[in-house]
Protein backbone atom coordinates (compact mmCIF):
# COMPACT_ATOMS: atom_id res chain seq x y z
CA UNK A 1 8.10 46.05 -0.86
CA UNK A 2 6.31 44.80 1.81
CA UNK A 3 2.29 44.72 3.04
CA UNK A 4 1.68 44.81 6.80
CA UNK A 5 -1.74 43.97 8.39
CA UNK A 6 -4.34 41.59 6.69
CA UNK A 7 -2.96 38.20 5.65
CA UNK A 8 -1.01 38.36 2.52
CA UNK A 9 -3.31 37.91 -0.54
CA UNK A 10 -2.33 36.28 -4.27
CA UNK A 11 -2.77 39.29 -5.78
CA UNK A 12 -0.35 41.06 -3.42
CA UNK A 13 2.47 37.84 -4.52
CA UNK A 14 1.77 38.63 -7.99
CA UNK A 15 2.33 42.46 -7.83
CA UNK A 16 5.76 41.42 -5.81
CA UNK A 17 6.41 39.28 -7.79
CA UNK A 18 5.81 40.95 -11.03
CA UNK A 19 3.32 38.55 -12.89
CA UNK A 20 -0.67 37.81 -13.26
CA UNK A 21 -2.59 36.35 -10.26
CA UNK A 22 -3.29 33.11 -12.55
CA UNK A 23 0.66 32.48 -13.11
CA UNK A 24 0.96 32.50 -8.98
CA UNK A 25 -2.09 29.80 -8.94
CA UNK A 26 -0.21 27.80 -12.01
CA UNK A 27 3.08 27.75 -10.19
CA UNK A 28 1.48 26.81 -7.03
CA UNK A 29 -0.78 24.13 -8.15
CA UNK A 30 1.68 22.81 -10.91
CA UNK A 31 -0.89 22.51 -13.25
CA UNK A 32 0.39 24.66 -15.99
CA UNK A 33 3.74 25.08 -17.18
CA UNK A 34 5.66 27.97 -14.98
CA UNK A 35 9.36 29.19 -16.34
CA UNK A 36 12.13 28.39 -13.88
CA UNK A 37 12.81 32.03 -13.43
CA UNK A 38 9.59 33.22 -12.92
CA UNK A 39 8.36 30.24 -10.13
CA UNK A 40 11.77 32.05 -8.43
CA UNK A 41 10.03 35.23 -8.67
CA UNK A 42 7.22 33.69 -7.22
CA UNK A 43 8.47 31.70 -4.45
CA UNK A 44 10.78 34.73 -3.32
CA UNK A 45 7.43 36.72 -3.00
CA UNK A 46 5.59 34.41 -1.09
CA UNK A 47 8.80 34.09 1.31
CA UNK A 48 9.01 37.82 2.00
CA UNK A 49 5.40 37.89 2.50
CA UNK A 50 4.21 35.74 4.30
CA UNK A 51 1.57 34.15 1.78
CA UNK A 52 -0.06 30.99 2.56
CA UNK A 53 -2.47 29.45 0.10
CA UNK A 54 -5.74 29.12 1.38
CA UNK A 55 -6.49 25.53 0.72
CA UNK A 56 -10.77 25.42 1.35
CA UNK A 57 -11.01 28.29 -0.87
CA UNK A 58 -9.20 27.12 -3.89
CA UNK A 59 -11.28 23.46 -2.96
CA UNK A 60 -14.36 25.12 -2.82
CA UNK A 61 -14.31 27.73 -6.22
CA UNK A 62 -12.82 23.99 -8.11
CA UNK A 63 -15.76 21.83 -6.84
CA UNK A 64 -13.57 19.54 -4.49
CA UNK A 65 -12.26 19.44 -1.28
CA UNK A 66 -8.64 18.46 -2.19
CA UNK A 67 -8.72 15.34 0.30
CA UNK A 68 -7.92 12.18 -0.68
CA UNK A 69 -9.38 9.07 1.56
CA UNK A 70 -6.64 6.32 2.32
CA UNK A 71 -8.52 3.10 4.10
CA UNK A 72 -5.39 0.26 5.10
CA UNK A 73 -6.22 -2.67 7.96
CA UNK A 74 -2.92 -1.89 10.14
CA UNK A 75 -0.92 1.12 10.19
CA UNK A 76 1.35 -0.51 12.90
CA UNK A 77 2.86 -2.74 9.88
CA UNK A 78 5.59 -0.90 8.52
CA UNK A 79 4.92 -1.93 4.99
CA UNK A 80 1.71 0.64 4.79
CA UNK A 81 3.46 4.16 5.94
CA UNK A 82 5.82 3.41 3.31
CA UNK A 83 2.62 2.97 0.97
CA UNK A 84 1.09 6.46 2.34
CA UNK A 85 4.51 7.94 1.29
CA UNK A 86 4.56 7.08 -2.06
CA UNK A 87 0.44 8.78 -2.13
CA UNK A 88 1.65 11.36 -0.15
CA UNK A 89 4.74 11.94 -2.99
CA UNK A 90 2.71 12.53 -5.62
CA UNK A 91 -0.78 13.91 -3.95
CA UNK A 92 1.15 17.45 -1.89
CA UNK A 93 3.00 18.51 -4.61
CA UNK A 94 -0.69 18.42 -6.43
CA UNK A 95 -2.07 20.14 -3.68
CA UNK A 96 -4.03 17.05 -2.19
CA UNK A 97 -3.95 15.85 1.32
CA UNK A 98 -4.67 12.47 2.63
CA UNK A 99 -7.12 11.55 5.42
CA UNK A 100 -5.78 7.72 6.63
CA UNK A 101 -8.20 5.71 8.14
CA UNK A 102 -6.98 2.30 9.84
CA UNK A 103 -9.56 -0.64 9.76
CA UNK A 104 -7.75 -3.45 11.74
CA UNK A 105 -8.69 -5.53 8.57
CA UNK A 106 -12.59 -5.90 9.77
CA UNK A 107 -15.45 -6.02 7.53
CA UNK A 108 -17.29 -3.68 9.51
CA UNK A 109 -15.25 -1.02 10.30
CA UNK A 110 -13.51 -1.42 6.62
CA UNK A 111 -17.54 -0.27 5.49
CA UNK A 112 -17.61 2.15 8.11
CA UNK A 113 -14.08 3.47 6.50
CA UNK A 114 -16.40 4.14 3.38
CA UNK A 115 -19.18 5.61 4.98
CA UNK A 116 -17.02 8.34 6.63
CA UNK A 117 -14.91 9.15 3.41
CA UNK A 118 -18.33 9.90 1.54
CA UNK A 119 -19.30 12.39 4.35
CA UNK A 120 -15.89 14.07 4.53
CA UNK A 121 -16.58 14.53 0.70
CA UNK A 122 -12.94 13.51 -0.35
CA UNK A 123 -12.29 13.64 -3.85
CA UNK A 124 -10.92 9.27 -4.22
CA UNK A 125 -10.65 6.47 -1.74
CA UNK A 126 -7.81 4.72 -1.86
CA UNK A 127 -8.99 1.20 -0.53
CA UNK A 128 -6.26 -1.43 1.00
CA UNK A 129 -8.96 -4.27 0.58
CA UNK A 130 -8.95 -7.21 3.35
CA UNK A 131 -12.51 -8.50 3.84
CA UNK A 132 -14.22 -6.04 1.73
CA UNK A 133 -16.84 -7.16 -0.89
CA UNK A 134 -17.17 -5.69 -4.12
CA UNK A 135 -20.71 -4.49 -3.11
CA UNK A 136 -19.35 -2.90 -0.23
CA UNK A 137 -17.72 -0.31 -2.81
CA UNK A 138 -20.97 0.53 -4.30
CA UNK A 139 -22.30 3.69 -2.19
CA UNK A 140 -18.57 5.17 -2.90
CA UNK A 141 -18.95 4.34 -6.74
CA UNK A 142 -22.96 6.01 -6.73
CA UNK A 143 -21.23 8.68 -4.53
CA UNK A 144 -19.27 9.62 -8.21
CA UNK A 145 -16.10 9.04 -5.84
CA UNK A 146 -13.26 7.67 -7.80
CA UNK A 147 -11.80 4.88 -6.14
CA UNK A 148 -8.48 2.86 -6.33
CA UNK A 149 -8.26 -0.61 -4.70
CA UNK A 150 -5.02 -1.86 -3.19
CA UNK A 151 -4.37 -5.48 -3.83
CA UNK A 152 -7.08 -7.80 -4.72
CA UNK A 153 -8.58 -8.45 -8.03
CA UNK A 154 -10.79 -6.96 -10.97
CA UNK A 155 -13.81 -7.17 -9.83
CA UNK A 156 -16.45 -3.85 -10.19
CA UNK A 157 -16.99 -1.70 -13.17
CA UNK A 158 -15.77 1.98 -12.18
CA UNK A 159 -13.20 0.86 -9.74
CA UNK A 160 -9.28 0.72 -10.56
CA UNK A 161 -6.82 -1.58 -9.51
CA UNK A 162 -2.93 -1.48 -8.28
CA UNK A 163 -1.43 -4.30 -6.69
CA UNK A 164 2.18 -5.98 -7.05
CA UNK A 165 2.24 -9.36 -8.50
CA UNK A 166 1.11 -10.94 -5.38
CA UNK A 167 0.62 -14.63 -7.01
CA UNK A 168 3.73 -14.51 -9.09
CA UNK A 169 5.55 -13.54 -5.88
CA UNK A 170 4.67 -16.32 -4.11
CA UNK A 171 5.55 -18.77 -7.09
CA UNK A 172 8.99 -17.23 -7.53
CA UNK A 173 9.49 -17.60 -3.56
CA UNK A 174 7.89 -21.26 -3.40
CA UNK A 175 10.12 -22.30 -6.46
CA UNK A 176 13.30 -20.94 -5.08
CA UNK A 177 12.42 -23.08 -1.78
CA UNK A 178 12.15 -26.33 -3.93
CA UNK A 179 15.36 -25.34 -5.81
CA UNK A 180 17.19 -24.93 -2.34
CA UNK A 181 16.10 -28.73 -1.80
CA UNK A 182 13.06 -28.01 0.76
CA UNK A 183 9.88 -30.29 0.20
CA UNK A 184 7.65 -29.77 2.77
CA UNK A 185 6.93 -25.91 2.72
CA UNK A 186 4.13 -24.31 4.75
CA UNK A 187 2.46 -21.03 3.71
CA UNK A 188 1.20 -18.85 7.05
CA UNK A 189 -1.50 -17.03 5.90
CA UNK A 190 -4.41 -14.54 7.00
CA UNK A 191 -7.68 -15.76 8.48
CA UNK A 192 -9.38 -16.47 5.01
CA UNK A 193 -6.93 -15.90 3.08
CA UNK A 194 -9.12 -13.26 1.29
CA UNK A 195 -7.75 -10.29 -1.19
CA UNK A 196 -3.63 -10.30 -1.79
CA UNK A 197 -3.35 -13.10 0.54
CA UNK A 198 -5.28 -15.13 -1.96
CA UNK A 199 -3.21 -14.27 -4.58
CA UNK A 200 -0.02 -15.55 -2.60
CA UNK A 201 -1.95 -19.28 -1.49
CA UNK A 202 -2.46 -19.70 -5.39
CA UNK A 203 0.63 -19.07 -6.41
CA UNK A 204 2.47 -21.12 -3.47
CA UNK A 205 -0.03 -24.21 -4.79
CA UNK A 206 0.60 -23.61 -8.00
CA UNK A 207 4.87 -23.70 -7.57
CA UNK A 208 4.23 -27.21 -5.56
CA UNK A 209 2.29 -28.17 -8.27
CA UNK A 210 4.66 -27.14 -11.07
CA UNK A 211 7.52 -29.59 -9.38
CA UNK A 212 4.75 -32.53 -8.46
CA UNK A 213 4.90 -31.75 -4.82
CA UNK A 214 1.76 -31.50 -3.50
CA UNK A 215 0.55 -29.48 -0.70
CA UNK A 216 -1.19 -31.08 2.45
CA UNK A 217 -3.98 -29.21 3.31
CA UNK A 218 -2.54 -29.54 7.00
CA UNK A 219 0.46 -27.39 5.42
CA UNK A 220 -1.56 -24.09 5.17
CA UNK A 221 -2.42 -22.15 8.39
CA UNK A 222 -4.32 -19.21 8.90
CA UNK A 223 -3.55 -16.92 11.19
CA UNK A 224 -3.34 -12.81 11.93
CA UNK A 225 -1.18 -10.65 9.40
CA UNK A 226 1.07 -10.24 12.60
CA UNK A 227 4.02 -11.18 14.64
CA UNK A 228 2.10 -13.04 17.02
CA UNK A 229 0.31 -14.41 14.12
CA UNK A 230 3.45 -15.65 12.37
CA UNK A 231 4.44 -17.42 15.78
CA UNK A 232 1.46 -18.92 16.22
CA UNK A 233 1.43 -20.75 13.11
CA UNK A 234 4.85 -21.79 13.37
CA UNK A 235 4.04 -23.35 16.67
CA UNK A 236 0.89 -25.25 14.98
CA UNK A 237 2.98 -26.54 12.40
CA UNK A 238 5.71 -27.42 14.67
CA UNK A 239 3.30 -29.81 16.34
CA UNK A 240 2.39 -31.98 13.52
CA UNK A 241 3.56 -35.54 13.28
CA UNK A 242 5.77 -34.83 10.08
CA UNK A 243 6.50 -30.68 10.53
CA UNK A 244 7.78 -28.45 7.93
CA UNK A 245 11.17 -28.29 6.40
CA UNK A 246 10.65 -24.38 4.82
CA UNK A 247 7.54 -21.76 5.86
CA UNK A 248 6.37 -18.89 3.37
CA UNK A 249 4.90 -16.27 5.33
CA UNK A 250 1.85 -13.92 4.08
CA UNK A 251 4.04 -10.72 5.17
CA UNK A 252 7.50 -9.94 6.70
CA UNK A 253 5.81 -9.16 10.10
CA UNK A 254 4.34 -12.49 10.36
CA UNK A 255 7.69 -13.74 9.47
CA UNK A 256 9.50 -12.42 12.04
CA UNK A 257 7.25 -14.07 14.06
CA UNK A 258 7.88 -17.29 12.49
CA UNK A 259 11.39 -16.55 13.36
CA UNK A 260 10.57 -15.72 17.48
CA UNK A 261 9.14 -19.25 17.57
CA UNK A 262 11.32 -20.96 16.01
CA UNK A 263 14.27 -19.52 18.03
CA UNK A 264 12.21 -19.91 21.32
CA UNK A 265 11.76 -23.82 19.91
CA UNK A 266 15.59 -24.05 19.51
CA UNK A 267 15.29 -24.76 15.62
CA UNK A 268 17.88 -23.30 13.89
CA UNK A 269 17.37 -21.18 10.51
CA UNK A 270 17.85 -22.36 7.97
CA UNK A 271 18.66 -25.73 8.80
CA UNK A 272 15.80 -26.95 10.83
CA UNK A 273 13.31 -24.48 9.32
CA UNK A 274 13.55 -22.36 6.63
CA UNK A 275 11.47 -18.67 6.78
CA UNK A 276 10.49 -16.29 4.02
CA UNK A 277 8.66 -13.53 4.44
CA UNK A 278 6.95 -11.26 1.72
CA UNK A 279 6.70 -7.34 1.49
CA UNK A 280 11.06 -6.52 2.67
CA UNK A 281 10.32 -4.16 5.49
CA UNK A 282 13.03 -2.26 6.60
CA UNK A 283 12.97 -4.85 9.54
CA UNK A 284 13.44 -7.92 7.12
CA UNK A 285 17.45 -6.34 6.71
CA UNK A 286 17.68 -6.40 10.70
CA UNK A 287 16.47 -8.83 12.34
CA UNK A 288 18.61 -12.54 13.00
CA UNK A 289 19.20 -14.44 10.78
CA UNK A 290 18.14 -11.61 7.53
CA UNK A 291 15.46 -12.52 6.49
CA UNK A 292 14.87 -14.24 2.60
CA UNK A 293 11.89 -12.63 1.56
CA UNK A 294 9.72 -10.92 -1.99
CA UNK A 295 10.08 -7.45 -2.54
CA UNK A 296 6.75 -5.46 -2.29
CA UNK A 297 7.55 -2.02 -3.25
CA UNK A 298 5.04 -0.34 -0.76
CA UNK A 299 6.12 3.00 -2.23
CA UNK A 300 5.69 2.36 -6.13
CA UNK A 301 2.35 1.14 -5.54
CA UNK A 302 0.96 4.03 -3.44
CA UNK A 303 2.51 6.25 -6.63
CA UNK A 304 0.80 4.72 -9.09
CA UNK A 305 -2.23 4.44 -6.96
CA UNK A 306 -1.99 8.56 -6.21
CA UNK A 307 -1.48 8.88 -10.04
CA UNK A 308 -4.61 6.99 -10.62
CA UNK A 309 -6.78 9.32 -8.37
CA UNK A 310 -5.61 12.20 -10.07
CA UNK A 311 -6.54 11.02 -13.60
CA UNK A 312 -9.95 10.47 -12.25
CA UNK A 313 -10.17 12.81 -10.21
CA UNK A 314 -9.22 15.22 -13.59
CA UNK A 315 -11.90 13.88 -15.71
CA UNK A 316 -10.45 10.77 -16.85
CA UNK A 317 -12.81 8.40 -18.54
CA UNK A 318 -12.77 4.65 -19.71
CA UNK A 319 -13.07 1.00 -18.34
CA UNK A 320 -10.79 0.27 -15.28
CA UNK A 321 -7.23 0.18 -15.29
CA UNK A 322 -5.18 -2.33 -13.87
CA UNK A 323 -1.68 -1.68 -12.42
CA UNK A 324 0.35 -4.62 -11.26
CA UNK A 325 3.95 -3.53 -9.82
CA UNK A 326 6.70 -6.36 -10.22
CA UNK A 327 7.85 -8.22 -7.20
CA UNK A 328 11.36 -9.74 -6.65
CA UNK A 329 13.00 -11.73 -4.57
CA UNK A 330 15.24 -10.91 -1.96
CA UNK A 331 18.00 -13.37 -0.71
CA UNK A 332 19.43 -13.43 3.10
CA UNK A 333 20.17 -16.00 5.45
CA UNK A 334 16.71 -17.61 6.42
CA UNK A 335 16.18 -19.43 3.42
C-alpha cells in the first residue's frame, strides 16, 4: 500500500502501519514506551513511504524549537568535537539539534554567543566558559533558557554545572611528577588562568605544596590554549637561569607544543624535560615520544551535559546540579 503525490503524512504511517497517529509520534520521539514489534511496524512504514518528520511543526505545536545552543572557545582543538558528540548522542535520538557557536575564548564574542542563542530561541545553552562572568549568563537565565556550564565553578542560581575533576587532575598529575623524582615542574597555562584552567593551577600548587616543594611564581606561564602556545612557554621557561626539570600543560594541544620546542631545543623527553598534557586527545597516543597526560572524557561530559538540558528543558525543577566526571591519568613515554 502505497500513497503517491503530497508528502507522506503521520497519519498515512499509522494506517500502514496499522496503529494510532500518537504511537507513530511516541516511537519517533522516544518519549513513551513503543513495543519492539510495533516500532518495526512503524519504521517499515515510514521506509516504504517516504515519511519525514516535520521537525518546525512538532517544535512549534510543543512550545520549543528543538535547538539546543552549544558555545566552546576553539573547535579546532580536538578535545571539543568529541564533547559535541557525546551532546549530539543523547540530543538526536531526542529529537534535538545543536547549533555550535565557536568563541575563540573572547569575552566579547563569548556574550555575543549568548545574545544570538536567545534570538534563535533555542531551548538550553550549553556554555564552554573561558572568560565569561557569571553576570554575563543573566539575559539567558531572564530569557527562562536553561543553561549548562562546561567547566568552571558554582557560581549563579538557575545555572547547572558539568565539568571533570579539573583540580584533582592536576594534583594526581603534579604528584605522579614528584613521585617520578622531578622537582622543578612548570604548569603552562591560559592567559588568566580563568574557568577549568583555574581549577588545574590550584591543584598543581596544591600537589607542590602537599610534598613541601614550593612553586616559584617564575614557574607558571600563561600562554594560548594552543600548540604555539605550549611552545611558547616552553621556550620562556627554557630561558630562565635554573629551567624546569618536568612541565604540566593546561591541555594536550599545548603539550604537543611543549614537545615541538623542546625537540627543536634538542632536549630530550623525558630526560631533559618531562611533558604532560591534560584532556588525551586522540593525538596524545601519536605523537613522539606518547604523550603522559589526564584523561578528560570530552564525550561523558557532553552526555551528562545533554542529559541535563533535557531535564530542564522537561520541566525539571530545584537548586543547581553539579556534575563532576572523574579524571585519570594516562601513562606514556613523556613523563
Amino acid at each position: 500500500m502505497a500513497f503517491r503525490g503530497d508528502r507522506p503524512r503521520i497519519g498515512q504511517v499509522a494506517q500502514l502501519a496499522g496503529v494510532s497517529a500518537t504511537t507513530v509520534s511516541h516511537a519517533l520521539n522516544g518519549r513513551r514506551p513503543v513495543s519492539a514489534e510495533t516500532r518495526q511496524r512503524i519504521m517499515d512504514a515510514i521506509a516504504e513511504l517516504g515519511y519525514r518528520p516535520n521537525v518546525v511543526a512538532r517544535g512549534l505545536r510543543a512550545g520549543r524549537s528543538l535547538t539546543v545552543g552549544l558555545v566552546i572557545p576553539d573547535i579546532t582543538n580536538p578535545f571539543y568535537p568529541v564533547l559535541a558528540r557525546g551532546v549530539q548522542d543523547v540530543l538526536g535520538p531526542a529529537g534535538y539539534d545543536e547549533i555550535i557557536t565557536n568563541t575563540n575564548g573572547v569575552r566579547d564574542l563569548e556574550r555575543a554567543a549568548l545574545d544570538k542563542m536567545i534570538s534563535r530561541n533555542v531551548d538550553g545553552v550549553a556554555f564552554a566558559v573561558f572568560h565569561t562572568h557569571a553576570d554575563d549568563l543573566r539575559p539567558v537565565i531572564d530569557a527562562r533558557i536553561p543553561v549548562v556550564r562546561l567547566g568552571g565553578r558554582q557560581s549563579l542560581p538557575g545555572v547547572d554545572l558539568v565539568h571533570s575533576d579539573d583540580e584533582g587532575g592536576a594534583r594526581e598529575a603534579v604528584r605522579y611528577l614528584i613521585h617520578s623524582g622531578y622537582r622543578r615542574i612548570a604548569f603552562i597555562c591560559g592567559p588568566a588562568a580563568e574557568g577549568p584552567a583555574a581549577e588545574r593551577v590550584a591543584g598543581y600548587r596544591a600537589a607542590l605544596a602537599e610534598a613541601a616543594v614550593g612553586p616559584l611564581r617564575s614557574m607558571v606561564v600563561h600562554t594560548d590554549f594552543s600548540r604555539d602556545g605550549g611552545a611558547h612557554g616552553v621556550e620562556k621557561l627554557i630561558r630562565q637561569r635554573r629551567r624546569p626539570d618536568a612541565v604540566l600543560c593546561a591541555n594536550d594541544m599545548m603539550a604537543i607544543g611543549a614537545l615541538d620546542a623542546a625537540r627543536e631545543r634538542g632536549l630530550r623527553v623525558p630526560d631533559d624535560l618531562a611533558v604532560m598534557g591534560f584532556d588525551d586527545i586522540d593525538a596524545a597516543s601519536l605523537v613522539t615520544p606518547g604523550l603522559t597526560t589526564i584523561a578528560n572524557p570530552a564525550r561523558e561530559i557532553g552526555m551528562a551535559c545533554a542529559r541535563l538540558l533535557l531535564d530542564r528543558i522537561d520541566g525539571a525543577e530545584g537548586p543547581p546540579k553539579e556534575i563532576v566526571i572523574p579524571t585519570r591519568l594516562v601513562r606514556r613515554q613523556s613523563a
